[in-house]
Protein backbone atom coordinates (compact mmCIF):
# COMPACT_ATOMS: atom_id res chain seq x y z
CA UNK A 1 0.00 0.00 0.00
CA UNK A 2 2.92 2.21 0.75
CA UNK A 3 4.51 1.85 -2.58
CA UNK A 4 0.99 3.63 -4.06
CA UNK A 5 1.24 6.14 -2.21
CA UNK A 6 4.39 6.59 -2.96
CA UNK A 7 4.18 6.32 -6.87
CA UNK A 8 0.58 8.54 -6.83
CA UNK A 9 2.97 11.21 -5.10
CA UNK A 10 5.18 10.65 -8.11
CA UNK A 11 3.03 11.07 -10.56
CA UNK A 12 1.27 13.85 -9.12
CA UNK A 13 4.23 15.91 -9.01
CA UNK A 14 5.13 15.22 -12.02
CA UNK A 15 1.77 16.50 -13.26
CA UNK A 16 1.86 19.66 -11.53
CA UNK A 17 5.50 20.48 -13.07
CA UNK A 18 4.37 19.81 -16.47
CA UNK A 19 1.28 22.21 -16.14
CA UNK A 20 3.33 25.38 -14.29
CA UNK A 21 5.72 24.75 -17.44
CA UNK A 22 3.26 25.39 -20.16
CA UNK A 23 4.14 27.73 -22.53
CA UNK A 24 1.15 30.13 -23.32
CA UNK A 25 0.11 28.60 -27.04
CA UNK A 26 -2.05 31.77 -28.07
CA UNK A 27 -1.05 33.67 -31.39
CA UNK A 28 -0.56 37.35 -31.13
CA UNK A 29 -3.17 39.03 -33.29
CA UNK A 30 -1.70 40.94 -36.05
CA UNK A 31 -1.85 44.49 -36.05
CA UNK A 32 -4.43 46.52 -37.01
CA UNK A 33 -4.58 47.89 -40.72
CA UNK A 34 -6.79 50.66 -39.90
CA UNK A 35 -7.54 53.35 -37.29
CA UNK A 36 -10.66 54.99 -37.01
CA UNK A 37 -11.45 57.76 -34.72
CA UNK A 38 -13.36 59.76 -33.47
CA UNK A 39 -15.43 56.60 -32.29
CA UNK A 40 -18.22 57.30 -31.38
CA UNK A 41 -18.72 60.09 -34.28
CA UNK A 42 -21.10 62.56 -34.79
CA UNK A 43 -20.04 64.40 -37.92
CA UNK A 44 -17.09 62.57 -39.96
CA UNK A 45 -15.19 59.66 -38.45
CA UNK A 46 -11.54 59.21 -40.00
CA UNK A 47 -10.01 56.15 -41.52
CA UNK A 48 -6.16 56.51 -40.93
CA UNK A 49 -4.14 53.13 -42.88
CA UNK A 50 -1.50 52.33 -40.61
CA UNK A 51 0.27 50.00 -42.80
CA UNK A 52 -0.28 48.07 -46.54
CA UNK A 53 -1.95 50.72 -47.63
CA UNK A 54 -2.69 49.94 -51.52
CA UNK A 55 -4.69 52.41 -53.85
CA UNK A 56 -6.99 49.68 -55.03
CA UNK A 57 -8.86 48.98 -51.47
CA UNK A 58 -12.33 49.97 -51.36
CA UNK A 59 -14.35 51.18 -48.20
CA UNK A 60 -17.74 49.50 -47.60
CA UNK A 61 -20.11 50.77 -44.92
CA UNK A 62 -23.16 48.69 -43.91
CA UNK A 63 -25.80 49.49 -40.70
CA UNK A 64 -26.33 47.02 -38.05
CA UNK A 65 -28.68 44.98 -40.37
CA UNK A 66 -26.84 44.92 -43.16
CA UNK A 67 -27.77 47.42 -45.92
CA UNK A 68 -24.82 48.92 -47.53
CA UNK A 69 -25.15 52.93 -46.60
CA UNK A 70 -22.30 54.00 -47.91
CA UNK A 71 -19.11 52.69 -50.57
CA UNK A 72 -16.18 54.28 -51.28
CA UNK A 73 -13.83 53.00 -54.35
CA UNK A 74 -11.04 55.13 -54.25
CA UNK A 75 -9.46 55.89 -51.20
CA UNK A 76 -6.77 57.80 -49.75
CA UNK A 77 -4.19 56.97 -46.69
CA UNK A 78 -6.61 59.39 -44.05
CA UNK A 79 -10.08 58.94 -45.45
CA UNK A 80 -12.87 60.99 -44.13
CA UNK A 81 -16.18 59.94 -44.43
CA UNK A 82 -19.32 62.13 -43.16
CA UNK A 83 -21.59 60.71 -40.71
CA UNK A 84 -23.71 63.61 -40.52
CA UNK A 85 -26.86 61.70 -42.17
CA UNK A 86 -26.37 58.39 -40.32
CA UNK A 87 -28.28 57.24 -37.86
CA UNK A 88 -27.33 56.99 -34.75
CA UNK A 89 -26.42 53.35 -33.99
CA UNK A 90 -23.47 51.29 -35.00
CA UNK A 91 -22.14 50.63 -38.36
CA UNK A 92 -19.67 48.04 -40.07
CA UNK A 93 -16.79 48.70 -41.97
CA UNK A 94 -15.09 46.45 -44.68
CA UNK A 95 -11.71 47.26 -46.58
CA UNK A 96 -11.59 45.39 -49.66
CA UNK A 97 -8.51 44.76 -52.29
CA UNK A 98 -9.48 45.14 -56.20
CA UNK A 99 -10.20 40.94 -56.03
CA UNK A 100 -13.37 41.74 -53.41
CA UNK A 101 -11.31 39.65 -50.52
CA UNK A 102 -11.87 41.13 -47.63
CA UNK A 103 -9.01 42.96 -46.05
CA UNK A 104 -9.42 44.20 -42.66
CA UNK A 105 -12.99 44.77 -41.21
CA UNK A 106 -14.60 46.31 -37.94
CA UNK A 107 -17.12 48.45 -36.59
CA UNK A 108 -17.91 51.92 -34.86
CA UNK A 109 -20.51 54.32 -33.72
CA UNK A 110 -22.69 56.89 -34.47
CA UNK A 111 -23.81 59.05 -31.76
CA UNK A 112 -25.56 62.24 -32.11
């Protein structure tokens, strides 16, 4: 009976070493393409490409249910886009290359 004990102490400690050893297996998420601010907007809300930026994107807008409200296909690095005649609410945002594949996407706020 002693030599269970003995070899469940074993293994137990064993166990716990191998768990406080773990190495944290989570990818870093890639950085952002895009910075938008003022968010929440009222009047305009900016679209600043940190990175990649490539004259062929094009800026899709689309309300919380899904009806496009506004498309842009030619932007610049700092893109404004008025908000003025939005609703309030939130809205999504999709970058697209020339091919239609989805770049970077993400949402903000209207608030008036």
């Amino acid at each position: 009976m002693k030599i269970f004990y003995i070899l469940f102490m074993v293994v137990l400690t064993v166990l716990q070493a191998k768990s406080q050893n773990r190495v944290n297996t989570q990818t870093v998420p890639e950085a952002r393409l895009i910075r938008i601010y003022p968010n929440p907007a009222a009047i305009q809300i900016t679209f600043n490409f940190e990175k990649r930026f490539d004259k062929n994107y094009s800026l899709h807008i689309f309300n919380f249910i899904g009806k496009k409200v506004h498309d842009l296909q030619t932007i610049t690095p700092q893109t404004l886009v008025d908000v003025s005649a939005f609703y309030r609410g939130v809205y999504i945002f999709q970058v697209k290359d020339k091919a239609g594949k989805i770049i970077e996407s993400g949402k903000f706020q209207v608030a008036k």
